[in-house]
Each structure stands twice: as structure tokens, then as C-alpha cells.
N, C-alpha and C. Protein backbone atom coordinates (compact mmCIF):
# COMPACT_ATOMS: atom_id res chain seq x y z
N UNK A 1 8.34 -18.11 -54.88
CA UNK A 1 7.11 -18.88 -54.84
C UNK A 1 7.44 -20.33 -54.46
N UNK A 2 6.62 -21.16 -53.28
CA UNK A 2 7.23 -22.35 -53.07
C UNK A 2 6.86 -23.24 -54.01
N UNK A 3 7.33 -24.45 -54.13
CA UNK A 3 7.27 -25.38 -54.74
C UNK A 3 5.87 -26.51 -54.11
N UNK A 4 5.20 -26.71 -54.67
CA UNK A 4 4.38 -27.24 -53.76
C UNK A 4 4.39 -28.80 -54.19
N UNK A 5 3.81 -29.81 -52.75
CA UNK A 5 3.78 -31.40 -53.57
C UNK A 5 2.82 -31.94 -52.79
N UNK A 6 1.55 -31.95 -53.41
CA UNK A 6 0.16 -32.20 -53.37
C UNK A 6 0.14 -33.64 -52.86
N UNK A 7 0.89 -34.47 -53.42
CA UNK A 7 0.67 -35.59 -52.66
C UNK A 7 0.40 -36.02 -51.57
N UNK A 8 1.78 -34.96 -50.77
CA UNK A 8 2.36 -35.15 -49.46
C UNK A 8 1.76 -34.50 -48.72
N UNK A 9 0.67 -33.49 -49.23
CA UNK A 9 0.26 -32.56 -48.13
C UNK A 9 -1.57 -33.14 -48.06
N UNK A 10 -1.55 -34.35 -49.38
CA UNK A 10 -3.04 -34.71 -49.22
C UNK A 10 -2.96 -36.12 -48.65
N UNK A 11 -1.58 -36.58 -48.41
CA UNK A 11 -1.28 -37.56 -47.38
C UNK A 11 -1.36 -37.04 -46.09
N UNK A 12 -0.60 -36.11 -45.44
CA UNK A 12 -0.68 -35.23 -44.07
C UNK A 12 -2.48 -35.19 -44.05
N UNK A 13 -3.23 -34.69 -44.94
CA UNK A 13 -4.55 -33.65 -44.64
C UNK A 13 -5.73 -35.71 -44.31
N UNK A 14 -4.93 -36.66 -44.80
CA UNK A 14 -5.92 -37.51 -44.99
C UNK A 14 -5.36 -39.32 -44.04
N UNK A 15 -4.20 -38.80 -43.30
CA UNK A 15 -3.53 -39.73 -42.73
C UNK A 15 -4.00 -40.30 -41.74
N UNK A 16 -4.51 -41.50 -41.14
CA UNK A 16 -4.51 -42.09 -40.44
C UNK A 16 -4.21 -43.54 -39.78
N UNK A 17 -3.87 -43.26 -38.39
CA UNK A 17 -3.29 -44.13 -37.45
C UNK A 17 -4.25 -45.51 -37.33
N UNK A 18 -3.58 -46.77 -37.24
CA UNK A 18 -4.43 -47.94 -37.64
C UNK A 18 -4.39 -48.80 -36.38
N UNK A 19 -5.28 -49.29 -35.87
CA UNK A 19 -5.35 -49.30 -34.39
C UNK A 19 -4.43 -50.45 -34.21
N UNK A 20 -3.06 -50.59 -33.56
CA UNK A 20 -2.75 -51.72 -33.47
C UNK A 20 -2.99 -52.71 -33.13
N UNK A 21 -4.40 -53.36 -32.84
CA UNK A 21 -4.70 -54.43 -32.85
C UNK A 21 -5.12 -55.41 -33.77
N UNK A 22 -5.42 -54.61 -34.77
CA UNK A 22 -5.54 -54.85 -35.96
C UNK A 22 -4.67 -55.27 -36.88
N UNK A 23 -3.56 -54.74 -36.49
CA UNK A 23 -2.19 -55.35 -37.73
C UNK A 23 -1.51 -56.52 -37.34
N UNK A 24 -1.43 -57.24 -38.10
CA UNK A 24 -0.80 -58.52 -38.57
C UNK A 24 -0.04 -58.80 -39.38
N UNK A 25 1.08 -59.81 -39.71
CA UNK A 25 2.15 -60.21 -40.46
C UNK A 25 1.92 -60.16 -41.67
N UNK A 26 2.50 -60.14 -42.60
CA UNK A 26 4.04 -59.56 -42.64
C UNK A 26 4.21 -58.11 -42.47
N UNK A 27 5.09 -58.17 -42.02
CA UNK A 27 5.75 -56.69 -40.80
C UNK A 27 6.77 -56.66 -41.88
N UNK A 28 7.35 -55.40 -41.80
CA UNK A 28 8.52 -55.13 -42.74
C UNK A 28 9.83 -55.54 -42.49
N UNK A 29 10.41 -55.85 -43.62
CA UNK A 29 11.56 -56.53 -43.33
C UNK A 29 12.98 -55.61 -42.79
N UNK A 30 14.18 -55.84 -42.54
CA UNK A 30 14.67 -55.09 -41.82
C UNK A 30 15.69 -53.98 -42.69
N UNK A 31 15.39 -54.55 -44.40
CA UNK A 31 16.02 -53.57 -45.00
C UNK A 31 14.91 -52.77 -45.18
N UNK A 32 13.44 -52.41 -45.09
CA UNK A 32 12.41 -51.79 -45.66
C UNK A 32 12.04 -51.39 -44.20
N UNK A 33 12.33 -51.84 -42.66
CA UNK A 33 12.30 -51.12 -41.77
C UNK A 33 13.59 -50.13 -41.33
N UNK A 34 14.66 -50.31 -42.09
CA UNK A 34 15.65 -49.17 -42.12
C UNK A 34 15.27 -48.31 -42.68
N UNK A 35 14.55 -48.29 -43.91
CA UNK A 35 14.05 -46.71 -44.50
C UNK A 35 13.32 -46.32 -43.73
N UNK A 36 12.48 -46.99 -42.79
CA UNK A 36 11.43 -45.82 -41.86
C UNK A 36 12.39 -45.11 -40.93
N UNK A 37 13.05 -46.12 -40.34
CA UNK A 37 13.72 -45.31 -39.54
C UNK A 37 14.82 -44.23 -39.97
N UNK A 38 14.98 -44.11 -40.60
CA UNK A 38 16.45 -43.22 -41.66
C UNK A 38 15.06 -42.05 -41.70
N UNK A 39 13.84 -42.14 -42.30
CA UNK A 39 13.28 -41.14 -42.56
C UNK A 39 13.04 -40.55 -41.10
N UNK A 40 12.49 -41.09 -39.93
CA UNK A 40 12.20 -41.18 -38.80
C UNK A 40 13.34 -40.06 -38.67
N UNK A 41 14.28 -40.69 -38.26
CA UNK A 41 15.57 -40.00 -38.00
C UNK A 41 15.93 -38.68 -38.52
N UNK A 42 15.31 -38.19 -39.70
CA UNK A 42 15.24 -36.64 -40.09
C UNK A 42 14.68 -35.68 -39.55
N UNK A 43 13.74 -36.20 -38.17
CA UNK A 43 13.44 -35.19 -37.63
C UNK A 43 14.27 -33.83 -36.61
N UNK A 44 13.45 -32.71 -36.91
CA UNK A 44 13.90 -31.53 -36.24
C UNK A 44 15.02 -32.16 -35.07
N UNK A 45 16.48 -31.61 -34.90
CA UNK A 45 16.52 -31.94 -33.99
C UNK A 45 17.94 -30.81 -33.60
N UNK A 46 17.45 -29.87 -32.70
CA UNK A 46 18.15 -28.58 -32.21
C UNK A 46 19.44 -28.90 -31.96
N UNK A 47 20.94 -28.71 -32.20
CA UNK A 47 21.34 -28.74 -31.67
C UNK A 47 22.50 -30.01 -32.31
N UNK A 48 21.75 -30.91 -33.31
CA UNK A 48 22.29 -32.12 -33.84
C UNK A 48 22.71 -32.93 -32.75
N UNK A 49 22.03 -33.06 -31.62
CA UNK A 49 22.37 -34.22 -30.45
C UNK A 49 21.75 -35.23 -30.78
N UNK A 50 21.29 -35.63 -31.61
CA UNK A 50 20.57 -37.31 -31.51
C UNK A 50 20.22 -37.78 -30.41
N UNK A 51 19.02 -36.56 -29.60
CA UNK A 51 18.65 -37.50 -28.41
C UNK A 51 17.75 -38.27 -27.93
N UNK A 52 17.95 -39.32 -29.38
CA UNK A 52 16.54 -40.62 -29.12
C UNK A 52 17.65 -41.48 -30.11
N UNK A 53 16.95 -42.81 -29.88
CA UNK A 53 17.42 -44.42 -30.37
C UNK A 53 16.24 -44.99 -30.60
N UNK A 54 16.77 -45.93 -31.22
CA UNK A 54 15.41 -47.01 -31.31
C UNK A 54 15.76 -48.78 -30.96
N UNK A 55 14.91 -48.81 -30.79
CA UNK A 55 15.10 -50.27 -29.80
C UNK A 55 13.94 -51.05 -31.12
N UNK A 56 14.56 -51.96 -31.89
CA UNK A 56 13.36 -52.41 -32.81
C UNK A 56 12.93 -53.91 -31.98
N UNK A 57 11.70 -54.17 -32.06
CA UNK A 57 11.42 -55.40 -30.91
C UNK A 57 10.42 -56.16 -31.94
N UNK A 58 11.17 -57.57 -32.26
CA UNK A 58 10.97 -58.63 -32.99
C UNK A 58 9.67 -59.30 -32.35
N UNK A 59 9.32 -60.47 -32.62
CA UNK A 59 7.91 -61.24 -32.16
C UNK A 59 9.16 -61.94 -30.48
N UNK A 60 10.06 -62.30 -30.34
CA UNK A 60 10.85 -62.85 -29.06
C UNK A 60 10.82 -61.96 -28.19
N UNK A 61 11.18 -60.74 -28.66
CA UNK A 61 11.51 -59.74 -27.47
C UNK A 61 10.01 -59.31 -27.24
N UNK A 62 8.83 -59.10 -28.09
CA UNK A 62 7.81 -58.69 -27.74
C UNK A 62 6.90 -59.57 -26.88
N UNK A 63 7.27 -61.04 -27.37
CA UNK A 63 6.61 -61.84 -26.03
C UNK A 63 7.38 -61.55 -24.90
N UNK A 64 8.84 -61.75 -25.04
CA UNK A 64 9.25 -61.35 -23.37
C UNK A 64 9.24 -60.28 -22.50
N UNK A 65 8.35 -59.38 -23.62
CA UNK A 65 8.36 -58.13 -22.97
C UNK A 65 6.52 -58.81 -21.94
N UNK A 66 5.97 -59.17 -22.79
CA UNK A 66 4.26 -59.27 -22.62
C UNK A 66 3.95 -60.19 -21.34
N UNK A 67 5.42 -61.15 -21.27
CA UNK A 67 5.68 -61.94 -19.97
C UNK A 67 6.10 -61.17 -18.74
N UNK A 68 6.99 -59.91 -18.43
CA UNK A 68 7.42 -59.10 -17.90
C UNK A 68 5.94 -58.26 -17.39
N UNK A 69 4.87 -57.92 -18.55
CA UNK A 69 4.22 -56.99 -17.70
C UNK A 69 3.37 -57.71 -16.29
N UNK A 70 3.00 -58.95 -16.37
CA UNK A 70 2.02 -59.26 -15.24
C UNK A 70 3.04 -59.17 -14.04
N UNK A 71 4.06 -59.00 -13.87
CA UNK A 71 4.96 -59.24 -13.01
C UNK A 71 4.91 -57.62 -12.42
N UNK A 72 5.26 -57.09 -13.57
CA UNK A 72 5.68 -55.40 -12.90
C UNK A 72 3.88 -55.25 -12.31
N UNK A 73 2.70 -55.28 -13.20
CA UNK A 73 1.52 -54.42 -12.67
C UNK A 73 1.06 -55.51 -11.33
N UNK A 74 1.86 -56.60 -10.81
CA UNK A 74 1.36 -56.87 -9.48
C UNK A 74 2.76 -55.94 -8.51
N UNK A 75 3.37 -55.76 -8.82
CA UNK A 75 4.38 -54.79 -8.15
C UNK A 75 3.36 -53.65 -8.08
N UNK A 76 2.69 -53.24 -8.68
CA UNK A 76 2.29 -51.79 -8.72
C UNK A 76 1.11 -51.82 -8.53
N UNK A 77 0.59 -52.72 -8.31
CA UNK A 77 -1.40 -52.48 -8.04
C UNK A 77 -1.90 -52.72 -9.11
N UNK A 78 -1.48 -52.76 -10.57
CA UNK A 78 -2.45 -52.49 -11.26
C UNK A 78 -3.78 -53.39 -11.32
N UNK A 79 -4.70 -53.02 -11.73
CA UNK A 79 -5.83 -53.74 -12.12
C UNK A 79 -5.59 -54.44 -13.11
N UNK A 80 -6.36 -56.00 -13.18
CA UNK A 80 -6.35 -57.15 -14.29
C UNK A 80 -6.92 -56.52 -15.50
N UNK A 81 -7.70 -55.62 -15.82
CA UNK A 81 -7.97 -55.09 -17.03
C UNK A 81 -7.06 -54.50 -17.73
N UNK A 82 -6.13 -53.68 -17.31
CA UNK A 82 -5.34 -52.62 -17.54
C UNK A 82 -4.09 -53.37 -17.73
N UNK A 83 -3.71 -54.37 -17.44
CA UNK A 83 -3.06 -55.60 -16.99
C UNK A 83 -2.59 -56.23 -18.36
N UNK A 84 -3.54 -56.44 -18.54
CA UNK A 84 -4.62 -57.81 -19.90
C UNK A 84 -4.21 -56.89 -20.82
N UNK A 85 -4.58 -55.45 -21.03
CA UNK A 85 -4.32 -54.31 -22.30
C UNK A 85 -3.33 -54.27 -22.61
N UNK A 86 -2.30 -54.13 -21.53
CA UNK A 86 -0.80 -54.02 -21.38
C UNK A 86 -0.15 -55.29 -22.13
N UNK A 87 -0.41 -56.25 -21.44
CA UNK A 87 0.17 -57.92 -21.97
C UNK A 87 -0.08 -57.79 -23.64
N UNK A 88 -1.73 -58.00 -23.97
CA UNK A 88 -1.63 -57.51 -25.27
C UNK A 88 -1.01 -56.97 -26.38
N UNK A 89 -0.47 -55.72 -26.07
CA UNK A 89 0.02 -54.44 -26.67
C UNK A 89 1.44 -55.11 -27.00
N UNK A 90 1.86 -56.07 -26.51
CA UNK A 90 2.93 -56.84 -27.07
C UNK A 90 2.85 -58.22 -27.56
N UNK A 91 2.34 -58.64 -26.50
CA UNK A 91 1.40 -60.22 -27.06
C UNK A 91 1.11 -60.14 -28.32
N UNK A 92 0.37 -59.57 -28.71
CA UNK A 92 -0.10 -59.70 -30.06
C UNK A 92 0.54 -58.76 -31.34
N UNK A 93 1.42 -58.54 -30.76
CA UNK A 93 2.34 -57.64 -31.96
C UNK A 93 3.27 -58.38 -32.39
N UNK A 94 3.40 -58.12 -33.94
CA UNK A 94 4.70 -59.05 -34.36
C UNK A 94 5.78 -58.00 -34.80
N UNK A 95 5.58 -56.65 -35.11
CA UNK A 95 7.14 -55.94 -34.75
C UNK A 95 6.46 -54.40 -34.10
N UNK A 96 7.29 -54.31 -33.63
CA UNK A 96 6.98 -52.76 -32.63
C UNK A 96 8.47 -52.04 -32.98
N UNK A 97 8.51 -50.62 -32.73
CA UNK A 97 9.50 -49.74 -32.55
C UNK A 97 9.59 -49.24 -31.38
N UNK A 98 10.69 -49.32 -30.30
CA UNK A 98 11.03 -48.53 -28.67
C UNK A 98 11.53 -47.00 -29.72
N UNK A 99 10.77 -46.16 -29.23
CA UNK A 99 11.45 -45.08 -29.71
C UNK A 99 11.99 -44.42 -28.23
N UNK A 100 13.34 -44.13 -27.86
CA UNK A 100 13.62 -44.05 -26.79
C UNK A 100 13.96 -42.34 -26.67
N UNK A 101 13.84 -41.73 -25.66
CA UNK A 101 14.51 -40.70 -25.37
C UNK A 101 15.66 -40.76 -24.71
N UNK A 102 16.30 -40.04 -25.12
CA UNK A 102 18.05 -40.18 -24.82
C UNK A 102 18.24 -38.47 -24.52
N UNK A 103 17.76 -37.77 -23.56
CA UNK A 103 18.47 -36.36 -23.84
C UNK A 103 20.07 -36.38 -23.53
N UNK A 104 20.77 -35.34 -24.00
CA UNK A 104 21.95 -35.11 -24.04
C UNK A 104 22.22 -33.86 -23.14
N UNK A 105 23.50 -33.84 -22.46
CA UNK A 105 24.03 -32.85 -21.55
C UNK A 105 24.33 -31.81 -22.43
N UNK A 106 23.31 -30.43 -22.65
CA UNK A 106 23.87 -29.49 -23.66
C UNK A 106 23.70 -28.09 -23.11
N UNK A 107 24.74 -27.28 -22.94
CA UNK A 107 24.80 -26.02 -22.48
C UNK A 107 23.36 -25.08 -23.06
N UNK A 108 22.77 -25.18 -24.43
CA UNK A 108 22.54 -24.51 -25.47
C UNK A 108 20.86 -25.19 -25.57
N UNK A 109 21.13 -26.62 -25.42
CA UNK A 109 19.95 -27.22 -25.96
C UNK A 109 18.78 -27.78 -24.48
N UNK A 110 18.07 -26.94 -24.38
CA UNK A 110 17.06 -27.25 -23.40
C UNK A 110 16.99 -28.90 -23.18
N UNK A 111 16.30 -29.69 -22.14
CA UNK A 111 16.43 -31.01 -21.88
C UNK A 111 14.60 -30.76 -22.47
N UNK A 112 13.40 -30.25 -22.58
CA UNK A 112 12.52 -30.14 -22.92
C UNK A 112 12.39 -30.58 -24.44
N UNK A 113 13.12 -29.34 -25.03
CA UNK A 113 13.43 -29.35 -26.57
C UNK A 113 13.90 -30.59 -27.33
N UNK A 114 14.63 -31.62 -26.40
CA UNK A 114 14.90 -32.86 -26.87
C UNK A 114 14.11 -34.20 -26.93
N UNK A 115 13.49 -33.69 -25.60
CA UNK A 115 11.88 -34.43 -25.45
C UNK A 115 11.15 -34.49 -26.83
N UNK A 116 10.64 -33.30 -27.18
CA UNK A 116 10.14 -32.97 -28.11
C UNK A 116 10.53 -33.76 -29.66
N UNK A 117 11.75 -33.62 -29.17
CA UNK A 117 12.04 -34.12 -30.75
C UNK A 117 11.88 -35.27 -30.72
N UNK A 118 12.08 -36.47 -29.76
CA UNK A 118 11.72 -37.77 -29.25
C UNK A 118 10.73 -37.54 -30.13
N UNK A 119 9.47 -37.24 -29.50
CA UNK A 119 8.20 -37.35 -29.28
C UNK A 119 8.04 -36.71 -31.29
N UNK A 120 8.53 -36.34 -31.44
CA UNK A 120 8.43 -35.64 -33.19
C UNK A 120 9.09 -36.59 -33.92
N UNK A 121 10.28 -37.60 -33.43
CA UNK A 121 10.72 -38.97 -34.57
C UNK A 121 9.53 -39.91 -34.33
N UNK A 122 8.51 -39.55 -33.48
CA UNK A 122 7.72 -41.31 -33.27
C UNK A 122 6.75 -41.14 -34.18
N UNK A 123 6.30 -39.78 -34.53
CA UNK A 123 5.51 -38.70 -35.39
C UNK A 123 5.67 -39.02 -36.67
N UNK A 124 7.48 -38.80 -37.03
CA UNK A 124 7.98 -39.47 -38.17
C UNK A 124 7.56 -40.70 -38.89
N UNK A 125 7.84 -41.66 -38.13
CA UNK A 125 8.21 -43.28 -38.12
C UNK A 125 6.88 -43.66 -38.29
N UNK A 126 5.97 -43.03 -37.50
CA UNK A 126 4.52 -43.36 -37.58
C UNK A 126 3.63 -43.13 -39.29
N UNK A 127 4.41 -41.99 -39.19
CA UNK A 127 3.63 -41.38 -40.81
C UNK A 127 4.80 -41.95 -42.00
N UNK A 128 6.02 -41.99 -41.24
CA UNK A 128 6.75 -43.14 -42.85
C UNK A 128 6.02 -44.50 -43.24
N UNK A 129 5.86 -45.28 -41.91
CA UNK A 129 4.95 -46.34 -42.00
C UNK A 129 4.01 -46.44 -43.07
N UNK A 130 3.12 -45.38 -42.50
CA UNK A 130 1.52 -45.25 -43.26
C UNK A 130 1.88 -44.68 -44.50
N UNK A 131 2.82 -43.96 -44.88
CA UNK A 131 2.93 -43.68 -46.40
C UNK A 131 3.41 -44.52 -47.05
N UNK A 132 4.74 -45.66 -46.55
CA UNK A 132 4.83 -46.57 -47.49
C UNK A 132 4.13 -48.17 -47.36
N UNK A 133 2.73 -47.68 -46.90
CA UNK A 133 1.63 -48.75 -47.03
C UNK A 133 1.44 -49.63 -45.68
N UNK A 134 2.13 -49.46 -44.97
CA UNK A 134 1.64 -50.47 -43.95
C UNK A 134 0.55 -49.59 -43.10
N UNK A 135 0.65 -50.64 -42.18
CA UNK A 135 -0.64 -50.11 -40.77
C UNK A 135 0.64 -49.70 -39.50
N UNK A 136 0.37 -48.72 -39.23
CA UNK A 136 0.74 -48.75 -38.02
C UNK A 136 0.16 -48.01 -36.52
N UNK A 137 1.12 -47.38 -35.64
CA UNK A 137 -0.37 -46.76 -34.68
C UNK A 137 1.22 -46.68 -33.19
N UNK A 138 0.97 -45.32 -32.77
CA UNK A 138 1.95 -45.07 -31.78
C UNK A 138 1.06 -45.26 -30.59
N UNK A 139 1.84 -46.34 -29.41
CA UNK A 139 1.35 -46.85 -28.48
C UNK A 139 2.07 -46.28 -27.24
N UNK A 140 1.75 -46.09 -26.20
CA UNK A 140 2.70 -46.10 -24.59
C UNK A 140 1.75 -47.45 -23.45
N UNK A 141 1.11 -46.75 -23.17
CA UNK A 141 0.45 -47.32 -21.99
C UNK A 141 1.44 -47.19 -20.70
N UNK A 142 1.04 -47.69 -19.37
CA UNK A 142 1.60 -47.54 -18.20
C UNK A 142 3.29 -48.16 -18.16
N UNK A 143 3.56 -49.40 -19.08
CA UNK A 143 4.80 -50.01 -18.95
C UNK A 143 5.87 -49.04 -19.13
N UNK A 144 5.25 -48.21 -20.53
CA UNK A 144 6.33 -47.23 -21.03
C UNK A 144 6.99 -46.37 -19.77
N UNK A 145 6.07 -45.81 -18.92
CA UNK A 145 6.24 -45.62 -17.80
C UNK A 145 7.06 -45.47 -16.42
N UNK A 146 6.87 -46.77 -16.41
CA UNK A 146 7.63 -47.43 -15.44
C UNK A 146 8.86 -47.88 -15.23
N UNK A 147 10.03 -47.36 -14.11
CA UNK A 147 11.17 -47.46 -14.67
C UNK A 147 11.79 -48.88 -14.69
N UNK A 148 11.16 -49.42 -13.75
CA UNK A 148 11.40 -51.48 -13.43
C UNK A 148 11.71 -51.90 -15.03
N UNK A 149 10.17 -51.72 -15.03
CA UNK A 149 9.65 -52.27 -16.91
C UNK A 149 10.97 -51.85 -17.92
N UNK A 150 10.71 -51.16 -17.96
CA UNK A 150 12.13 -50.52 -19.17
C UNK A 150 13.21 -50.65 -18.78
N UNK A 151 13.72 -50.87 -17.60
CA UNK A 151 15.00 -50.89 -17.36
C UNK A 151 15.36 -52.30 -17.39
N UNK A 152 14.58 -53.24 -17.18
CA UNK A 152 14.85 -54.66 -16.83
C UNK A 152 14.38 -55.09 -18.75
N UNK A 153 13.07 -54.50 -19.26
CA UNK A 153 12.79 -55.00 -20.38
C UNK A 153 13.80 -54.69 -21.76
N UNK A 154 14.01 -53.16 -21.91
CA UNK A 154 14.18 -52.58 -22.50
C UNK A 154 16.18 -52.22 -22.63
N UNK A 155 16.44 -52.56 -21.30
CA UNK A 155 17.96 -51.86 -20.69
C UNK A 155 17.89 -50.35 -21.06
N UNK A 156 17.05 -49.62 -20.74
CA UNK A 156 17.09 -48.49 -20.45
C UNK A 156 18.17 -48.09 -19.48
N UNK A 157 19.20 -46.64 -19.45
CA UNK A 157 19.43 -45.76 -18.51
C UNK A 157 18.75 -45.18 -17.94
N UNK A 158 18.94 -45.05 -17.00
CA UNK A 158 18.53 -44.17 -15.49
C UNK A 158 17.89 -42.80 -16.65
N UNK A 159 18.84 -41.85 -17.43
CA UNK A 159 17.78 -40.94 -18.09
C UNK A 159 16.80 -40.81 -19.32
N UNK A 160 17.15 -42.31 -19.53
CA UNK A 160 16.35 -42.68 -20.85
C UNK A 160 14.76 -42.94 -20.57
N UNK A 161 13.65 -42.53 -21.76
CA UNK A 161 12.83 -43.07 -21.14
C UNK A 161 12.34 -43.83 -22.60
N UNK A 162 11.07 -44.09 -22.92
CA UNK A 162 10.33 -44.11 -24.18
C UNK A 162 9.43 -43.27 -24.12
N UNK A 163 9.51 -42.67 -25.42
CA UNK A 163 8.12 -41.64 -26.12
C UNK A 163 7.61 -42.44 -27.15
N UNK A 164 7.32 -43.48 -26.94
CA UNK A 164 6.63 -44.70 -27.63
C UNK A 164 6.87 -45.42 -28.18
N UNK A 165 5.58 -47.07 -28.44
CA UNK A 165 6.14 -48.10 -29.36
C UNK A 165 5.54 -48.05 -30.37
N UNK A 166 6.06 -48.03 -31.35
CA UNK A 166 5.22 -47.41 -33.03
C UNK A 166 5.45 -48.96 -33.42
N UNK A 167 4.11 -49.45 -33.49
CA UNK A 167 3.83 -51.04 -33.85
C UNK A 167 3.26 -50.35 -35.80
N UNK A 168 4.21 -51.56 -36.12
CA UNK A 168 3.72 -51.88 -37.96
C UNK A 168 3.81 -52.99 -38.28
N UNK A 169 3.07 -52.95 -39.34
CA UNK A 169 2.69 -54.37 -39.73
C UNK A 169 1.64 -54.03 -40.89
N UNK A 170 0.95 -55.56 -41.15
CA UNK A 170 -0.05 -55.12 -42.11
C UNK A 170 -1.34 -54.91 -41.23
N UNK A 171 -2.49 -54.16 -42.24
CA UNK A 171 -3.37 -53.63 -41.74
C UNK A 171 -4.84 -54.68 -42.32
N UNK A 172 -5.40 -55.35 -41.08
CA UNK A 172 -6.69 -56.42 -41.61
C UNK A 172 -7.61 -55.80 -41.55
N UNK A 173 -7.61 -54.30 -41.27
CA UNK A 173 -9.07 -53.70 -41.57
C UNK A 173 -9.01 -52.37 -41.80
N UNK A 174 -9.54 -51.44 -42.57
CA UNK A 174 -9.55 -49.76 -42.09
C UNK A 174 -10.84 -48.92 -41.51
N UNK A 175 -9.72 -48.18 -40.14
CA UNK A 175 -10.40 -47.72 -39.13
C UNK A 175 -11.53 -46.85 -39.89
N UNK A 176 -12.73 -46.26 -39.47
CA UNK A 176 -13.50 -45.58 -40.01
C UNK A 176 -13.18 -43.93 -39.54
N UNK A 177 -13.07 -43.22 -40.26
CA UNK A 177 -12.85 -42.05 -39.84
C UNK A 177 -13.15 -41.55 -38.82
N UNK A 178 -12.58 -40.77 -37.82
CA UNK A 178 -12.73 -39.79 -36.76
C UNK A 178 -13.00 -38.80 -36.65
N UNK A 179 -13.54 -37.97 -35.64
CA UNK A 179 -14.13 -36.20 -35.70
C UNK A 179 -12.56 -35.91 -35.66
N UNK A 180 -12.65 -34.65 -35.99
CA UNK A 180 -10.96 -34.25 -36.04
C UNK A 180 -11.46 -32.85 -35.75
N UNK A 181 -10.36 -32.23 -34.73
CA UNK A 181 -10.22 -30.60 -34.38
C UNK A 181 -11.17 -29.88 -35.21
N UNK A 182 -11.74 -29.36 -34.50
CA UNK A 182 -11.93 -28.03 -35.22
C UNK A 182 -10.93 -26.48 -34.91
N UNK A 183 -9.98 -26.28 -36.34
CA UNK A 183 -8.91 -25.74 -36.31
C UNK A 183 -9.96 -24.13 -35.81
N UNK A 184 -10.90 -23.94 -36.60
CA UNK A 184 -11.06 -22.45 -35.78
C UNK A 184 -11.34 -22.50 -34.04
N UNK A 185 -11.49 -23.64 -33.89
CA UNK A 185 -11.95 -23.51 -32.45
C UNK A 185 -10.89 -23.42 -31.32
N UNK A 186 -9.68 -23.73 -32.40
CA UNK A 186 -8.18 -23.93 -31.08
C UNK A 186 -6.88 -22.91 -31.50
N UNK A 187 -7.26 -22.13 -33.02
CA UNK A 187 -6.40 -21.36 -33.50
C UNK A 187 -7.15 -19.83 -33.14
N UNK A 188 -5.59 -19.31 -32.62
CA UNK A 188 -5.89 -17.88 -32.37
C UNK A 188 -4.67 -17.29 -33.34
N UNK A 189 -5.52 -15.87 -33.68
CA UNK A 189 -4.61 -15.50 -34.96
C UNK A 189 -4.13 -13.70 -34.32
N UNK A 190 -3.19 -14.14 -34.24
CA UNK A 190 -2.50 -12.59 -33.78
C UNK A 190 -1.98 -11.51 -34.62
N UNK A 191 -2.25 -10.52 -35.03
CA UNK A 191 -1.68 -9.63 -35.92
C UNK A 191 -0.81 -8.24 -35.87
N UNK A 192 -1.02 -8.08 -33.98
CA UNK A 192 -0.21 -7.12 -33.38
C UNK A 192 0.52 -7.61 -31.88
């Protein structure tokens, strides 16, 4: 019979993401942002390749990142709206997480499957956040993207990319609830 822990599963059933525009200082400090990431870091990961890092980006590196984007989206066309969102998304953040993908050369371990797990520590980090009280909220937008941006911002490798910036901090307001799935409408139940 399992053990069950009601807390954690009425945290999962009741969790939500806090729009990062909303959060503001004080951001966690870097011994209380090592436990997110240590928990972060427990995720599934096939194979024990560790194929993600984290790039933690202070209020310096996040302005120089926010200075970098008007530069790359006139390289690329972008539109001044999309532009302005982008600049923002760092501009106004005072700590963010690069959660990076790093796959590894593995006979055994799909290059997909490592993706995944990327994309399952930002999952982590996001919900360690929100359980031990802050605001937080997993971001990309077009920069994440782009290999200029990350490679010049970030020092990304050629196969690295980001599966997002998980911005925390404190939270100056709470979001109002959202429609959420309807699980019969997307679950199919197979029995043969």
C-alpha cells in the first residue's frame, strides 16, 4: 500500500505559475537558490548524463542581456512590440534561471529523451520555487531561440540550447485562477 503525502499532491493539484512581471525583490539568496536547484537537479534523467546546466543571471547579467536584445531583433526583423516584450523579460527581472540543454553523446540515451529532461528540471525549479514561497513563472520567448543571442549572451555551445528562464522572486500580486484541461477530454483509457 503506498504511502501517501497530501500536502504535496494538494500542492501539484493547486500550483500555480506567477506571471513574471509581477515579481519583485527580494529574490532568493544564493544559499536558498542552491536548494532549488539541488531539488531541480533530481529530475528524471535516463542514463545519469546530466544533460542540462544552469546559468543563474543576477540583476548585471540580466540588464546586459535586455541591452543585447534590441540589437539581435534588428538583425532579425523583429517587430518593436515583440522587441519591447523581449527587453522586458530581463529588464525588469532581478534573478532569472538559464536552464540550459546540454545533450550528451550516448550510444543508449536518445538526444530527444535528454531534451525532455531539460525541459522536466525547468518543471522542477519552477515548482521548488512556488513551494518554498516565492513567485516564479518559466519564460523563453524568441531570444531563447536564437543562436547569436545565446551564444554571444549566454556563451552557449554550438549544441547547447535553453529550455528556459525560470524567473523568481517575490510575488506583488496573485494571479487569478485559470480554466485548466479538461482531463476527460484529452485522456484515453486503454484496457486491451
Amino acid at each position: 500500500m503506498p504511502t501517501p503525502n497530501p500536502a504535496a499532491l494538494e500542492f501539484m493539484l493547486t500550483r500555480r505559475s506567477r506571471p513574471a512581471k509581477t515579481l519583485t525583490g527580494p529574490v532568493p539568496s544564493r544559499e536558498e537558490l542552491k536548494v532549488l536547484l539541488t531539488a531541480a537537479a533530481r529530475t528524471p534523467d535516463h542514463g545519469k548524463l546530466e544533460p542540462w546546466r544552469f546559468v543563474v543571471l543576477e540583476k548585471a547579467a540580466l540588464t546586459r542581456l535586455a541591452a543585447l536584445v534590441p540589437v539581435r531583433a534588428a538583425a532579425l526583423g523583429i517587430d518593436p512590440d515583440r522587441t519591447e516584450k523581449a527587453v522586458a523579460q530581463f529588464r525588469d527581472a532581478d534573478l532569472a534561471v538559464a536552464v540550459i540543454s546540454a545533450p550528451k553523446a550516448s550510444p543508449k540515451i536518445p538526444q530527444i529523451e535528454q531534451v525532455y529532461s531539460a525541459g522536466a528540471v525547468c518543471l522542477a525549479l519552477l515548482n521548488a520555487a512556488l513551494a518554498s514561497g516565492w513567485g516564479a513563472n518559466w519564460l523563453s520567448a524568441w531570444p531563447s531561440h536564437d543562436r547569436a543571442f545565446i551564444a554571444e549572451g549566454l556563451g552557449l555551445a554550438e549544441h547547447e540550447s535553453v529550455a528556459g528562464f525560470i524567473h523568481i522572486g517575490t510575488e506583488t500580486s496573485a494571479p487569478p485562477e485559470r480554466p485548466r484541461p479538461d482531463v476527460d477530454q484529452i485522456t484515453t483509457w486503454m484496457d486491451r
